[in-house]
PDB file of N, CA and C in Angstrom:
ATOM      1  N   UNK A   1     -19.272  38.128  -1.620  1.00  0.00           N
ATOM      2  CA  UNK A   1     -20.132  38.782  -2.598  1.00  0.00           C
ATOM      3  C   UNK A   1     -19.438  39.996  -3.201  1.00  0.00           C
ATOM      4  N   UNK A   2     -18.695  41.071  -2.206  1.00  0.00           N
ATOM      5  CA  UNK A   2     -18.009  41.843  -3.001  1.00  0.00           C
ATOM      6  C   UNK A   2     -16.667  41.420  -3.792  1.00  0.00           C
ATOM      7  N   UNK A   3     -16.310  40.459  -3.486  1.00  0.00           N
ATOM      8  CA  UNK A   3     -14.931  40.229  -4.333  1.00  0.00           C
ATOM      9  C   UNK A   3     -15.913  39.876  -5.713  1.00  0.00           C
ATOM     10  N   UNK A   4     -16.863  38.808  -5.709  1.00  0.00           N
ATOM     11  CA  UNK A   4     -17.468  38.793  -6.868  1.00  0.00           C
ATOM     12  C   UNK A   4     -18.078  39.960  -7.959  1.00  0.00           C
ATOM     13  N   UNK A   5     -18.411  40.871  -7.210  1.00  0.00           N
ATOM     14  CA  UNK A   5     -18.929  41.784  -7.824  1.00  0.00           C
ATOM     15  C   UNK A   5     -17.682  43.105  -8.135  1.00  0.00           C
ATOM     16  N   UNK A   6     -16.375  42.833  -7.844  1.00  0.00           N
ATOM     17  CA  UNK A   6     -15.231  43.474  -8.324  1.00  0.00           C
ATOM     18  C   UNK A   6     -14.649  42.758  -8.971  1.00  0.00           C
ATOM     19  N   UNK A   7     -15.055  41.572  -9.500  1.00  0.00           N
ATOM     20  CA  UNK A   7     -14.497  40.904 -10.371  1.00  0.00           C
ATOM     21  C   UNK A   7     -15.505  40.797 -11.877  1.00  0.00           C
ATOM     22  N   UNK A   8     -16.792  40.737 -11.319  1.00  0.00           N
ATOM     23  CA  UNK A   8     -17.652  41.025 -12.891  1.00  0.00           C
ATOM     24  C   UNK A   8     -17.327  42.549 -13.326  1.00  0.00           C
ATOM     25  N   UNK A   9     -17.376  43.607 -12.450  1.00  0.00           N
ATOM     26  CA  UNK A   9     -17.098  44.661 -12.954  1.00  0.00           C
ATOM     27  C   UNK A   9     -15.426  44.660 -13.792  1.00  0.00           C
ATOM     28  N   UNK A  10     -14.606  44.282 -13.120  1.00  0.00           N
ATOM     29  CA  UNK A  10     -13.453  43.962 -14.107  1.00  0.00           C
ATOM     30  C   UNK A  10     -13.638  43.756 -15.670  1.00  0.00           C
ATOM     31  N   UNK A  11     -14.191  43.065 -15.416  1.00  0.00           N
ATOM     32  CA  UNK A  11     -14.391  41.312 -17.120  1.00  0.00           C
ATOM     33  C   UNK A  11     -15.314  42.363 -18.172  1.00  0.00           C
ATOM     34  N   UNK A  12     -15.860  43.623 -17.424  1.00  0.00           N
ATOM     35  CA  UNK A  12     -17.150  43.791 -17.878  1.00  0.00           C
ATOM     36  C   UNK A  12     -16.223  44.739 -19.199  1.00  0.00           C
ATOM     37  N   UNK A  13     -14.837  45.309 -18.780  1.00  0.00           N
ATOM     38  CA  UNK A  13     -14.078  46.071 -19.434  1.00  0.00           C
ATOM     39  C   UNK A  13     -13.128  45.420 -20.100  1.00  0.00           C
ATOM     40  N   UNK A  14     -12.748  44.052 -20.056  1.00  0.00           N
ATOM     41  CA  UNK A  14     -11.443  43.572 -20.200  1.00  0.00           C
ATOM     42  C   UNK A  14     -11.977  42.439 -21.121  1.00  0.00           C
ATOM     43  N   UNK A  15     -11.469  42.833 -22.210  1.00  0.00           N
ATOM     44  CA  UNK A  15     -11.284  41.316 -22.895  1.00  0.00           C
ATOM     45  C   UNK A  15     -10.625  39.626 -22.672  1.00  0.00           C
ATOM     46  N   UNK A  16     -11.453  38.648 -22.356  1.00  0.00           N
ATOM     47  CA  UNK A  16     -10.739  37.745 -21.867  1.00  0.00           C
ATOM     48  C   UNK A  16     -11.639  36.517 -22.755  1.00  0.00           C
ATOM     49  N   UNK A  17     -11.118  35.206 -22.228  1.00  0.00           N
ATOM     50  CA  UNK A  17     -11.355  34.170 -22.908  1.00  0.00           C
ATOM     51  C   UNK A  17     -11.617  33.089 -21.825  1.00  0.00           C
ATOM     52  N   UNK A  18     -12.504  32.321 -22.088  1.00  0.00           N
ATOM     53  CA  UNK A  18     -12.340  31.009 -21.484  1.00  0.00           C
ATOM     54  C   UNK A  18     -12.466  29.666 -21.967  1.00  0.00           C
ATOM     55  N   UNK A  19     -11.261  28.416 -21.904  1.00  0.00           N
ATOM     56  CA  UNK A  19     -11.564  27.144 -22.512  1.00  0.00           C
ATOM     57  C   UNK A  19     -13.180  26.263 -21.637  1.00  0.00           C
ATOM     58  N   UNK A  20     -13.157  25.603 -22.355  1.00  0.00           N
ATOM     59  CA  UNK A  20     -14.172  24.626 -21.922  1.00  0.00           C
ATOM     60  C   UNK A  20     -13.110  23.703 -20.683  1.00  0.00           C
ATOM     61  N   UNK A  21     -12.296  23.020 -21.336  1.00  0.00           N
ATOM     62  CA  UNK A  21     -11.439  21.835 -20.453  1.00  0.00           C
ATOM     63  C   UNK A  21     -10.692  23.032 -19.709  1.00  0.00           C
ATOM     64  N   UNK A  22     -10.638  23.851 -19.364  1.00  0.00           N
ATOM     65  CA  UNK A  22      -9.857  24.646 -18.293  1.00  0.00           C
ATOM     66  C   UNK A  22     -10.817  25.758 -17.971  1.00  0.00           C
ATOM     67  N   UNK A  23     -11.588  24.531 -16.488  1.00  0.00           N
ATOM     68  CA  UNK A  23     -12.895  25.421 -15.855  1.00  0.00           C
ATOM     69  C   UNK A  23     -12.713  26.277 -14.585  1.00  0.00           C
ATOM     70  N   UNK A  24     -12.881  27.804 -14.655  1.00  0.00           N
ATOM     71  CA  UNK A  24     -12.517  28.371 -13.815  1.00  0.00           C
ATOM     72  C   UNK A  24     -11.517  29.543 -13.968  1.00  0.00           C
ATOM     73  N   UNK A  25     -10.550  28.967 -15.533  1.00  0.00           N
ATOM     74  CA  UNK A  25      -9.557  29.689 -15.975  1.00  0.00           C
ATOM     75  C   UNK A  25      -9.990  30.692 -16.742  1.00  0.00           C
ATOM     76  N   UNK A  26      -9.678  32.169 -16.065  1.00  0.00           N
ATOM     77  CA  UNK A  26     -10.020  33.153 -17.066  1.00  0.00           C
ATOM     78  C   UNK A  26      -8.567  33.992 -18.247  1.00  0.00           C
ATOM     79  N   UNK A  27      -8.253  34.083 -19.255  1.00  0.00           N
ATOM     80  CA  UNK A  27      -7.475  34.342 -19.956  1.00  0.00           C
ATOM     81  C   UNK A  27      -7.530  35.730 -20.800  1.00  0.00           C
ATOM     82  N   UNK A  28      -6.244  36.549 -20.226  1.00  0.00           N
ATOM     83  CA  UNK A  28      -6.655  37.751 -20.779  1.00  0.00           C
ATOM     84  C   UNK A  28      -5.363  38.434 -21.376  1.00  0.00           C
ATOM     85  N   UNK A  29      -4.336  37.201 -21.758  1.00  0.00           N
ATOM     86  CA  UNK A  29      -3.459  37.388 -22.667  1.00  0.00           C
ATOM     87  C   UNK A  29      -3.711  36.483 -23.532  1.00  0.00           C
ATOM     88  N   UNK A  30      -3.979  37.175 -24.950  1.00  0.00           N
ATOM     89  CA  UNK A  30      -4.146  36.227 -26.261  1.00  0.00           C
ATOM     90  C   UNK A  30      -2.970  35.658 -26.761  1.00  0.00           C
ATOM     91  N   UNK A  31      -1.816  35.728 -26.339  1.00  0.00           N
ATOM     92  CA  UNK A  31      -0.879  35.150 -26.745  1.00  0.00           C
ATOM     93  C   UNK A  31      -0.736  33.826 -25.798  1.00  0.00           C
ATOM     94  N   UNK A  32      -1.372  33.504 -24.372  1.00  0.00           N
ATOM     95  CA  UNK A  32      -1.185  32.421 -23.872  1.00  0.00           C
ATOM     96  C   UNK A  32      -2.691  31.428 -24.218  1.00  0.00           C
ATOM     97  N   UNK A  33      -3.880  32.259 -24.805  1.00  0.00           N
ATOM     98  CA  UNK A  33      -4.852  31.593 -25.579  1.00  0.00           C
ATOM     99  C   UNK A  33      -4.101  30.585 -26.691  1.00  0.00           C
ATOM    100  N   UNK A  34      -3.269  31.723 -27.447  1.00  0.00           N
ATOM    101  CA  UNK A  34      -2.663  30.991 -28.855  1.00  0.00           C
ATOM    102  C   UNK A  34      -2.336  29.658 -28.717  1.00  0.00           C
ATOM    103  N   UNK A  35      -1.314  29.815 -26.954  1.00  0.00           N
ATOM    104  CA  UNK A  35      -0.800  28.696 -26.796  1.00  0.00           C
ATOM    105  C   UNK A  35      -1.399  27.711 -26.185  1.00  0.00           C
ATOM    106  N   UNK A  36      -2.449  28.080 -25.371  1.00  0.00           N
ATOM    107  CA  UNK A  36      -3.403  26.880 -24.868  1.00  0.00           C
ATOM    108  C   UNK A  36      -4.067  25.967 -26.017  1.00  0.00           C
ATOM    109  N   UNK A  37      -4.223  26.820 -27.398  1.00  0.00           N
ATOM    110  CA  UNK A  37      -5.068  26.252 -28.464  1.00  0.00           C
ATOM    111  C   UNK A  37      -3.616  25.222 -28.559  1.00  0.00           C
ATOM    112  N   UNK A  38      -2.568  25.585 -29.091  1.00  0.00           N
ATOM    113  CA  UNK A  38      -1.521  24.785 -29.843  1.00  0.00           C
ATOM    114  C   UNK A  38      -1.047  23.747 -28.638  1.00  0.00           C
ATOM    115  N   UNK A  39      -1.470  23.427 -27.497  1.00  0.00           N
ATOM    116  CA  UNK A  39      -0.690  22.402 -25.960  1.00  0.00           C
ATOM    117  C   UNK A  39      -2.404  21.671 -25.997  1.00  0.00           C
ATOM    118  N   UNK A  40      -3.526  21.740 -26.241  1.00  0.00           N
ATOM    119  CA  UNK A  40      -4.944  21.150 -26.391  1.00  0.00           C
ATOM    120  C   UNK A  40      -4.440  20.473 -27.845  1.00  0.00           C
ATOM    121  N   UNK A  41      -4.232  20.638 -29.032  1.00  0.00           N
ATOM    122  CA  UNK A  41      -4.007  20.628 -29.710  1.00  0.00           C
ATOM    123  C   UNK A  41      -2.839  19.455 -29.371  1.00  0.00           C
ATOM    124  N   UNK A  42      -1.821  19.675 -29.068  1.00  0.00           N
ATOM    125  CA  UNK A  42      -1.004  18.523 -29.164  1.00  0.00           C
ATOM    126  C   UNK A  42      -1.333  17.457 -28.315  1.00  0.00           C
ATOM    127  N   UNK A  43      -2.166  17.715 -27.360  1.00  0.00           N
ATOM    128  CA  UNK A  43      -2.589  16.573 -26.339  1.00  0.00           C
ATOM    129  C   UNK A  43      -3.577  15.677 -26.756  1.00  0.00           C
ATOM    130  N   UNK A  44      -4.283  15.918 -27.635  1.00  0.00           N
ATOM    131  CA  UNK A  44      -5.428  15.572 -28.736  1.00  0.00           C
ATOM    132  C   UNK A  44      -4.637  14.699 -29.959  1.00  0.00           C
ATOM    133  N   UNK A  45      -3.799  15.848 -30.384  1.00  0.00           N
ATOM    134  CA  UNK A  45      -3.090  14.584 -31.917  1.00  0.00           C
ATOM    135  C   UNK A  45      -1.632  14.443 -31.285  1.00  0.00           C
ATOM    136  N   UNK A  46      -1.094  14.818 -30.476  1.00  0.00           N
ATOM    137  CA  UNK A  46       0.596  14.023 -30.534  1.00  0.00           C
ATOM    138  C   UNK A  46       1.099  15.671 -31.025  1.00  0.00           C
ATOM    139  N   UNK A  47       2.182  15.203 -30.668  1.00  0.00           N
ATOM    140  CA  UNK A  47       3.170  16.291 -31.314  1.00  0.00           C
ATOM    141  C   UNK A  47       3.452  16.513 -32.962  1.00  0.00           C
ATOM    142  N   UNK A  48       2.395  15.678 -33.496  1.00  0.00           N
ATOM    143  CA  UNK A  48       2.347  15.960 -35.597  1.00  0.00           C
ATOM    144  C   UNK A  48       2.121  16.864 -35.400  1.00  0.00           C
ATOM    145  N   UNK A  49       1.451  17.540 -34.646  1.00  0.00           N
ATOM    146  CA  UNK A  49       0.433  18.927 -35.364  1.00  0.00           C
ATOM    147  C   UNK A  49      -0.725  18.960 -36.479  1.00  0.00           C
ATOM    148  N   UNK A  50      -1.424  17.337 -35.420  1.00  0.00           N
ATOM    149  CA  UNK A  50      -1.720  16.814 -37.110  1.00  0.00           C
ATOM    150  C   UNK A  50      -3.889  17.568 -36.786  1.00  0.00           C
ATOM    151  N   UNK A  51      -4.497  17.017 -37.231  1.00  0.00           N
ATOM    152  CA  UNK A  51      -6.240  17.632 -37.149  1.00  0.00           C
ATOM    153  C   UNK A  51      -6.840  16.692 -36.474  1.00  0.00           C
ATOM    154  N   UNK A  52      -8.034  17.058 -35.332  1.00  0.00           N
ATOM    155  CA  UNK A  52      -8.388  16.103 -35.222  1.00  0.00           C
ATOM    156  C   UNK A  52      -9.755  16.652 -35.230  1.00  0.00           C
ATOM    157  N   UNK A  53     -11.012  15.961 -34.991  1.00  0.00           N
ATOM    158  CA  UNK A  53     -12.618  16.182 -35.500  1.00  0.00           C
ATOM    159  C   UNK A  53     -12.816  16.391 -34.123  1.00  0.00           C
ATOM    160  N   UNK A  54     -12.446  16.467 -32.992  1.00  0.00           N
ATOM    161  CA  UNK A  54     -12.518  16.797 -31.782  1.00  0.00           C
ATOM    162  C   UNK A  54     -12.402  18.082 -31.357  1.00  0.00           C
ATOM    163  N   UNK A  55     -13.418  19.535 -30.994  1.00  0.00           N
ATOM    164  CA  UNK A  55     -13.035  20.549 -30.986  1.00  0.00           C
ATOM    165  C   UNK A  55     -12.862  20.815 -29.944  1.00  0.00           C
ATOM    166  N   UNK A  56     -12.230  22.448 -30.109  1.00  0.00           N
ATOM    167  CA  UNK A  56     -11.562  23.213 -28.990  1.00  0.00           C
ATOM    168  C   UNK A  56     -12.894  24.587 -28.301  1.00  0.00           C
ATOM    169  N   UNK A  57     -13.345  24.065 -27.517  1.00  0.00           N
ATOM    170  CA  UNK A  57     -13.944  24.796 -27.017  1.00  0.00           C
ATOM    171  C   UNK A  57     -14.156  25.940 -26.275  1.00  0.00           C
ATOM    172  N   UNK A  58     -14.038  27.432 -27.204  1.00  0.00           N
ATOM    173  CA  UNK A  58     -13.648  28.500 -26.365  1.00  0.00           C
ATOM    174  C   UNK A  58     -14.818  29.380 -26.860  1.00  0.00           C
ATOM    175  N   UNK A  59     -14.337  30.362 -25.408  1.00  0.00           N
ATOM    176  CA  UNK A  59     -15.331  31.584 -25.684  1.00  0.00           C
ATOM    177  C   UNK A  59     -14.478  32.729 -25.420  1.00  0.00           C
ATOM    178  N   UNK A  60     -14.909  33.454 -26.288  1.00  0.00           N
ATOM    179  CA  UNK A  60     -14.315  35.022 -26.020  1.00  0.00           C
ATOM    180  C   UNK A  60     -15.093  36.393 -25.921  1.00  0.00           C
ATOM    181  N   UNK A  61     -14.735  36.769 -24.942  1.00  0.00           N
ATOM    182  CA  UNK A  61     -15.744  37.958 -24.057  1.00  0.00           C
ATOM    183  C   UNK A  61     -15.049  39.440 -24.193  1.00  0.00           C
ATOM    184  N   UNK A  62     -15.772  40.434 -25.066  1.00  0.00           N
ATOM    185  CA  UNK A  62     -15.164  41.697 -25.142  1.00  0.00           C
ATOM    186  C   UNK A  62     -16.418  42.335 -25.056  1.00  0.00           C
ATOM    187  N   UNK A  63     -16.269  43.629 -24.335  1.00  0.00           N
ATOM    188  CA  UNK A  63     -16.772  44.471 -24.400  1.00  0.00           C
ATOM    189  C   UNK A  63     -17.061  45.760 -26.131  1.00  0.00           C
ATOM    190  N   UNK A  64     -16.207  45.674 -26.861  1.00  0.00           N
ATOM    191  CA  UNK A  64     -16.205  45.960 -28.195  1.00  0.00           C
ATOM    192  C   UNK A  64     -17.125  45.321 -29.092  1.00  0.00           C
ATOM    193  N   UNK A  65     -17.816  43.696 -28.144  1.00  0.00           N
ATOM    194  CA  UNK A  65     -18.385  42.755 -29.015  1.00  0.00           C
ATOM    195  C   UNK A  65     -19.354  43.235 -30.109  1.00  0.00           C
ATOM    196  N   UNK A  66     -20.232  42.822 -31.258  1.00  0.00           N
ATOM    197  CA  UNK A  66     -21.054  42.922 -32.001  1.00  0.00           C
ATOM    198  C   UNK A  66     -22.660  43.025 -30.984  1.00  0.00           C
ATOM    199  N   UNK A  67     -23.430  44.283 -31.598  1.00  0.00           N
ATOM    200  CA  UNK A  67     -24.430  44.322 -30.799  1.00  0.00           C
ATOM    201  C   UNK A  67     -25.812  43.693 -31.985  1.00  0.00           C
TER     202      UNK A  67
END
């Protein structure tokens, strides 16, 4: 219970992200977001880089958010 509750207090300050297909994974460098979007992204269309109607399901959690 306390590791949990030193870990919401963390998140509560820290901007982070989480995918849908990567459950559990919390992300709090946006530059390895970038790249999770662009490696989902190729696993979905191939290495074209091409579109697909299939989305990428993320959320992003800041404390700065809109009230």
């Amino acid at each position: 219970m306390l590791t949990s509750l030193l870990i919401l207090d963390l998140f509560v300050a820290v901007e982070y992200a989480e995918f849908l297909h990567c459950k559990g994974r919390i992300f709090t460098d946006f530059e390895l977001v970038r790249k999770e979007i662009e490696d989902d992204t190729d696993r979905v269309t191939g290495a074209n880089k091409g579109i697909s109607n299939i989305p990428i399901n993320l959320r992003v959690y800041s404390p700065h958010g809109v009230c």
